[in-house]
PDB file of N, CA and C in Angstrom:
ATOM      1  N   UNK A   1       5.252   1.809  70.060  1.00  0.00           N
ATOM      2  CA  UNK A   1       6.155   2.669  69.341  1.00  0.00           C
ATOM      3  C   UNK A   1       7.395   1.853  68.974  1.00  0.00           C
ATOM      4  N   UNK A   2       8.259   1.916  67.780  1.00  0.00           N
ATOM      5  CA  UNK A   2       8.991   1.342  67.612  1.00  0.00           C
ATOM      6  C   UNK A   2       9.936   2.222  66.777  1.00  0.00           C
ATOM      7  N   UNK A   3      11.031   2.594  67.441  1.00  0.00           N
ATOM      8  CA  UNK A   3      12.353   3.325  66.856  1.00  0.00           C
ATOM      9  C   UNK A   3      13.060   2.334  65.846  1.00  0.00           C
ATOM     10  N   UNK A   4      13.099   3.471  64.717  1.00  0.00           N
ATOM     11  CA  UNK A   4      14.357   2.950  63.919  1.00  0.00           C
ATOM     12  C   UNK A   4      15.189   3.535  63.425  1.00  0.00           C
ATOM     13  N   UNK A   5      16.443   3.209  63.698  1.00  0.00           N
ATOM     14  CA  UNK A   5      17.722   4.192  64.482  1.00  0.00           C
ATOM     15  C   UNK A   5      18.803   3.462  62.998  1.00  0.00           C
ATOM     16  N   UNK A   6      19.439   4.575  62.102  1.00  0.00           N
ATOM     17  CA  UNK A   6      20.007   2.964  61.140  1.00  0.00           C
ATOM     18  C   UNK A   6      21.474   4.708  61.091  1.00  0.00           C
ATOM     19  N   UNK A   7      22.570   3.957  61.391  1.00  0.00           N
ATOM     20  CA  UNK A   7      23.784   4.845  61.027  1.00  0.00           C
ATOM     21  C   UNK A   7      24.946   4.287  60.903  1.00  0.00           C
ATOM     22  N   UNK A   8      26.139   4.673  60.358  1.00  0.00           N
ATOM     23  CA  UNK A   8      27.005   4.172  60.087  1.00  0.00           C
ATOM     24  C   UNK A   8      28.495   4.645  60.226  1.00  0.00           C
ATOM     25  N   UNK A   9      28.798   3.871  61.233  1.00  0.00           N
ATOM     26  CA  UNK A   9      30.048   4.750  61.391  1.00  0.00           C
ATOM     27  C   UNK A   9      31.603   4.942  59.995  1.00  0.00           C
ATOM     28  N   UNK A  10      31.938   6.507  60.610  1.00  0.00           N
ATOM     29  CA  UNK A  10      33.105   6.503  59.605  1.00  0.00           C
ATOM     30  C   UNK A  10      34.490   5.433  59.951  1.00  0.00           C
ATOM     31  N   UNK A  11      35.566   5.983  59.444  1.00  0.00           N
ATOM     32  CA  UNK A  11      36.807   5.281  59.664  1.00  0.00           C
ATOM     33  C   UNK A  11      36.250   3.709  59.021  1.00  0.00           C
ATOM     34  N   UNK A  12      35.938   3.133  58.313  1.00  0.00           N
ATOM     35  CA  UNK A  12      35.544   1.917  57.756  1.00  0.00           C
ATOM     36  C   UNK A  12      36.083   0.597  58.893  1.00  0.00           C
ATOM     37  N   UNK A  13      37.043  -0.139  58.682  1.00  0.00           N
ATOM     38  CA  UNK A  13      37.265  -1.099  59.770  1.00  0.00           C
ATOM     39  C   UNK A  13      37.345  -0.557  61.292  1.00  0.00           C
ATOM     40  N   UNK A  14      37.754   0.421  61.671  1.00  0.00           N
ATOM     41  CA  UNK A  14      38.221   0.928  62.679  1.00  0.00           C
ATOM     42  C   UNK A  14      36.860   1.453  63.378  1.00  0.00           C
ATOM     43  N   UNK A  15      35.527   1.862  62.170  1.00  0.00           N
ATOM     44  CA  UNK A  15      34.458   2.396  63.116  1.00  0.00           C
ATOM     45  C   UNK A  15      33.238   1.276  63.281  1.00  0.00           C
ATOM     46  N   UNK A  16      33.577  -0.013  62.519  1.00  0.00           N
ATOM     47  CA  UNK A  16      33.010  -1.144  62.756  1.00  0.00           C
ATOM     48  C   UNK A  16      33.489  -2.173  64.241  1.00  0.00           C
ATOM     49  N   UNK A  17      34.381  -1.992  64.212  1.00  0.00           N
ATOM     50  CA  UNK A  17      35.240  -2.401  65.874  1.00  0.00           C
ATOM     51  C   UNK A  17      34.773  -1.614  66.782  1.00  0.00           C
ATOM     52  N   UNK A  18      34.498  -0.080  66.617  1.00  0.00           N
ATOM     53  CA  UNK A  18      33.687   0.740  67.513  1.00  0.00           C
ATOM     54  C   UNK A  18      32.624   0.201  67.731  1.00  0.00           C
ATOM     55  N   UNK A  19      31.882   0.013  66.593  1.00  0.00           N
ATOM     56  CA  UNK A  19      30.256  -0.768  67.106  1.00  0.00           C
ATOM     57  C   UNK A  19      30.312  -1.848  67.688  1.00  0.00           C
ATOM     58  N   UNK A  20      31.009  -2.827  67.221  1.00  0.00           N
ATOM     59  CA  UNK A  20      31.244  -4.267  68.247  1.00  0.00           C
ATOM     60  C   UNK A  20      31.039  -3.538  69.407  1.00  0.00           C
ATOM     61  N   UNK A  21      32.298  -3.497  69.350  1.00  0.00           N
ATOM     62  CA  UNK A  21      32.853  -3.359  71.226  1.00  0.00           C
ATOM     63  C   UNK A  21      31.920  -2.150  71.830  1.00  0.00           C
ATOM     64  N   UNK A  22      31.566  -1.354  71.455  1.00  0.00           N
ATOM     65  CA  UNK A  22      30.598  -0.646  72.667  1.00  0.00           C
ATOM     66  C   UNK A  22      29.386   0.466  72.195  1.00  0.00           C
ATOM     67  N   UNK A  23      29.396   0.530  70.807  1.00  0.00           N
ATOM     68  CA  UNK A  23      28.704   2.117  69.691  1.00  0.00           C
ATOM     69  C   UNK A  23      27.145   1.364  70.359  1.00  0.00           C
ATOM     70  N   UNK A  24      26.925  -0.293  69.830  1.00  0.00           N
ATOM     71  CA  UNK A  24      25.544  -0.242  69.045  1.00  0.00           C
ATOM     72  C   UNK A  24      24.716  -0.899  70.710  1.00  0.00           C
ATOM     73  N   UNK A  25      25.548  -1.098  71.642  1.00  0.00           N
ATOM     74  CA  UNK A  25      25.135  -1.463  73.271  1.00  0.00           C
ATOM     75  C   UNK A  25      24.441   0.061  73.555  1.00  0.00           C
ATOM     76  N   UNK A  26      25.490   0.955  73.702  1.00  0.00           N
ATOM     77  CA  UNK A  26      25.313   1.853  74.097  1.00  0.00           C
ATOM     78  C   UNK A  26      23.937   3.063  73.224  1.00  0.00           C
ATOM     79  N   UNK A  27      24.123   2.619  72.263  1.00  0.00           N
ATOM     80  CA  UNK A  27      22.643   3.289  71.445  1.00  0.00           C
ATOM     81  C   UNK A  27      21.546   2.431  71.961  1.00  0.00           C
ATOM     82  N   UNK A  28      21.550   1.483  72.424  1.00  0.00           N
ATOM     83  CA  UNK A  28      20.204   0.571  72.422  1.00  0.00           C
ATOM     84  C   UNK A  28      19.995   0.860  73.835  1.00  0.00           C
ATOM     85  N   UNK A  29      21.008   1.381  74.752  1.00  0.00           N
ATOM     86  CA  UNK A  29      20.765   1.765  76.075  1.00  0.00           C
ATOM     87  C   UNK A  29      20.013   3.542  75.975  1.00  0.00           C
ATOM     88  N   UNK A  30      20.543   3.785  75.386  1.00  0.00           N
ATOM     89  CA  UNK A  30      20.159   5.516  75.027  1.00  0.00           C
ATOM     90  C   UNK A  30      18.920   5.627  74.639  1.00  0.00           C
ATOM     91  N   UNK A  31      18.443   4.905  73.868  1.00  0.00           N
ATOM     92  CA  UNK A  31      17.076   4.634  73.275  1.00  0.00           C
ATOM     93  C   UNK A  31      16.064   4.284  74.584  1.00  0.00           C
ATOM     94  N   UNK A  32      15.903   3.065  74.689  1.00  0.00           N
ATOM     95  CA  UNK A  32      15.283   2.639  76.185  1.00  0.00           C
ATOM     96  C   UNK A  32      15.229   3.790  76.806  1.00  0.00           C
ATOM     97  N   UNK A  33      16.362   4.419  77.765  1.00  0.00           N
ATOM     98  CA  UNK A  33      16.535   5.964  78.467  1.00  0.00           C
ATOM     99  C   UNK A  33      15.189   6.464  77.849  1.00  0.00           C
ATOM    100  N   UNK A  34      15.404   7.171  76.541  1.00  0.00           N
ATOM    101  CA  UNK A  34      14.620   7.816  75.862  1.00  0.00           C
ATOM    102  C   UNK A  34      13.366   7.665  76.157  1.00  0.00           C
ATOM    103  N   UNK A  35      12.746   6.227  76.033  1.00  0.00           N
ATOM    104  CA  UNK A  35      11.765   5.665  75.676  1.00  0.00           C
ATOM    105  C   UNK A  35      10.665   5.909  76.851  1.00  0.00           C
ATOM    106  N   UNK A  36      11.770   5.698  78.327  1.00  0.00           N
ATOM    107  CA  UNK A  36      11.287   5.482  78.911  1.00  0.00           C
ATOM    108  C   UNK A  36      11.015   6.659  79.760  1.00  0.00           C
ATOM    109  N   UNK A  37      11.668   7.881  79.334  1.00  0.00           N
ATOM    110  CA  UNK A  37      10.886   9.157  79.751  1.00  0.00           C
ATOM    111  C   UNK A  37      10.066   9.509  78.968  1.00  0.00           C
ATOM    112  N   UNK A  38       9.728   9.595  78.085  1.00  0.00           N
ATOM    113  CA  UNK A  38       8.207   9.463  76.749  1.00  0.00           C
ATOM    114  C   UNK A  38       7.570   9.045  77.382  1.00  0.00           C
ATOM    115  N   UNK A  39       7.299   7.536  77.681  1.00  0.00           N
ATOM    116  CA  UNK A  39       6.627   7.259  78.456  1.00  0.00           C
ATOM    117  C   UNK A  39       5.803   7.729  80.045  1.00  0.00           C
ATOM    118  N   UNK A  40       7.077   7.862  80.687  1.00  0.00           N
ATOM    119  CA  UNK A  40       6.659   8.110  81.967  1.00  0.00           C
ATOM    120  C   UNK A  40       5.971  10.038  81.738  1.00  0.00           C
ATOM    121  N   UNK A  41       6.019  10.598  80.482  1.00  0.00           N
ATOM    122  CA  UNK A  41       5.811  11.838  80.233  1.00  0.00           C
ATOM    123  C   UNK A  41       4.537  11.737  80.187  1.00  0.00           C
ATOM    124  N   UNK A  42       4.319  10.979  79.335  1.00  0.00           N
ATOM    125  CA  UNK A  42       2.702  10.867  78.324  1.00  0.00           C
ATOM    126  C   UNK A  42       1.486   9.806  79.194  1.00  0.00           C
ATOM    127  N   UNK A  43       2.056   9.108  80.344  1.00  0.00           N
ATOM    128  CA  UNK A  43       0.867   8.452  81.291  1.00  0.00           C
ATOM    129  C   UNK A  43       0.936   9.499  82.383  1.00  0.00           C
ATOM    130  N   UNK A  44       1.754  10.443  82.839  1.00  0.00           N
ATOM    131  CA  UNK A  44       1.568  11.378  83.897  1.00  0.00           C
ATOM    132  C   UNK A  44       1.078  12.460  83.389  1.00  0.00           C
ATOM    133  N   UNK A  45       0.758  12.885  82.439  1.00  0.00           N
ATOM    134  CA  UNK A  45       0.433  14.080  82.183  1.00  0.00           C
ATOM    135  C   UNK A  45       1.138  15.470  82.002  1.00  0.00           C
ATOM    136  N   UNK A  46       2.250  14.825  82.437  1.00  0.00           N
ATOM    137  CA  UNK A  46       3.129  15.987  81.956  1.00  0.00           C
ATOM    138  C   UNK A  46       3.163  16.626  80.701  1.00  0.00           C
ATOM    139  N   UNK A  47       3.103  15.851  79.888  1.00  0.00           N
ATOM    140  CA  UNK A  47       3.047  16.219  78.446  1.00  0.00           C
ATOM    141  C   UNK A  47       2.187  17.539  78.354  1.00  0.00           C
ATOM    142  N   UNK A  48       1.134  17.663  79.105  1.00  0.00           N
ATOM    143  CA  UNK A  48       0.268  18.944  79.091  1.00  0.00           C
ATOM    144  C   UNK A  48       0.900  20.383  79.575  1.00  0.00           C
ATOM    145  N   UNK A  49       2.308  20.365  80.876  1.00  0.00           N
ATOM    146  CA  UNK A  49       2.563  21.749  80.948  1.00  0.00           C
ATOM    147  C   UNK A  49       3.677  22.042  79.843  1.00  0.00           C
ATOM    148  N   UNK A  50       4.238  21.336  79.243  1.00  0.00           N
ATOM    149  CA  UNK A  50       5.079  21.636  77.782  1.00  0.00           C
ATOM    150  C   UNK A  50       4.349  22.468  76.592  1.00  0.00           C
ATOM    151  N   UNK A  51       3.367  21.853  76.794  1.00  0.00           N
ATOM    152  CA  UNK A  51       2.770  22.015  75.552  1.00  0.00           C
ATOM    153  C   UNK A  51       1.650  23.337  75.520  1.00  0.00           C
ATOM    154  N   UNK A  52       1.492  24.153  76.946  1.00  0.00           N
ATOM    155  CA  UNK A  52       1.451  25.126  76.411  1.00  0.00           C
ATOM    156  C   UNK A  52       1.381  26.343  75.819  1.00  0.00           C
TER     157      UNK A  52
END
């Protein structure tokens, strides 16, 4: 699986210094998170009492 995550912050210089310093770390950590309960969802079987 491969996420593709594409956004852009407002405030122009001011929301590009946001991404440096901590926006685009912290999305790539959030993602993984994500990823990695999908995962651990869909090899345990869980996915089956959601659904139904």
């Amino acid at each position: 699986m491969t996420d593709i995550f594409e956004y852009e912050s407002p405030w122009g210089i001011l929301g590009k210094l946001a991404d440096f310093i901590f926006l685009e770390n912290y999305l790539r950590s959030f993602l993984a998170q994500r990823n990695k309960v999908i995962k651990e969802f869909a090899e345990s079987g869980e996915w089956k009492n959601i659904l139904k």
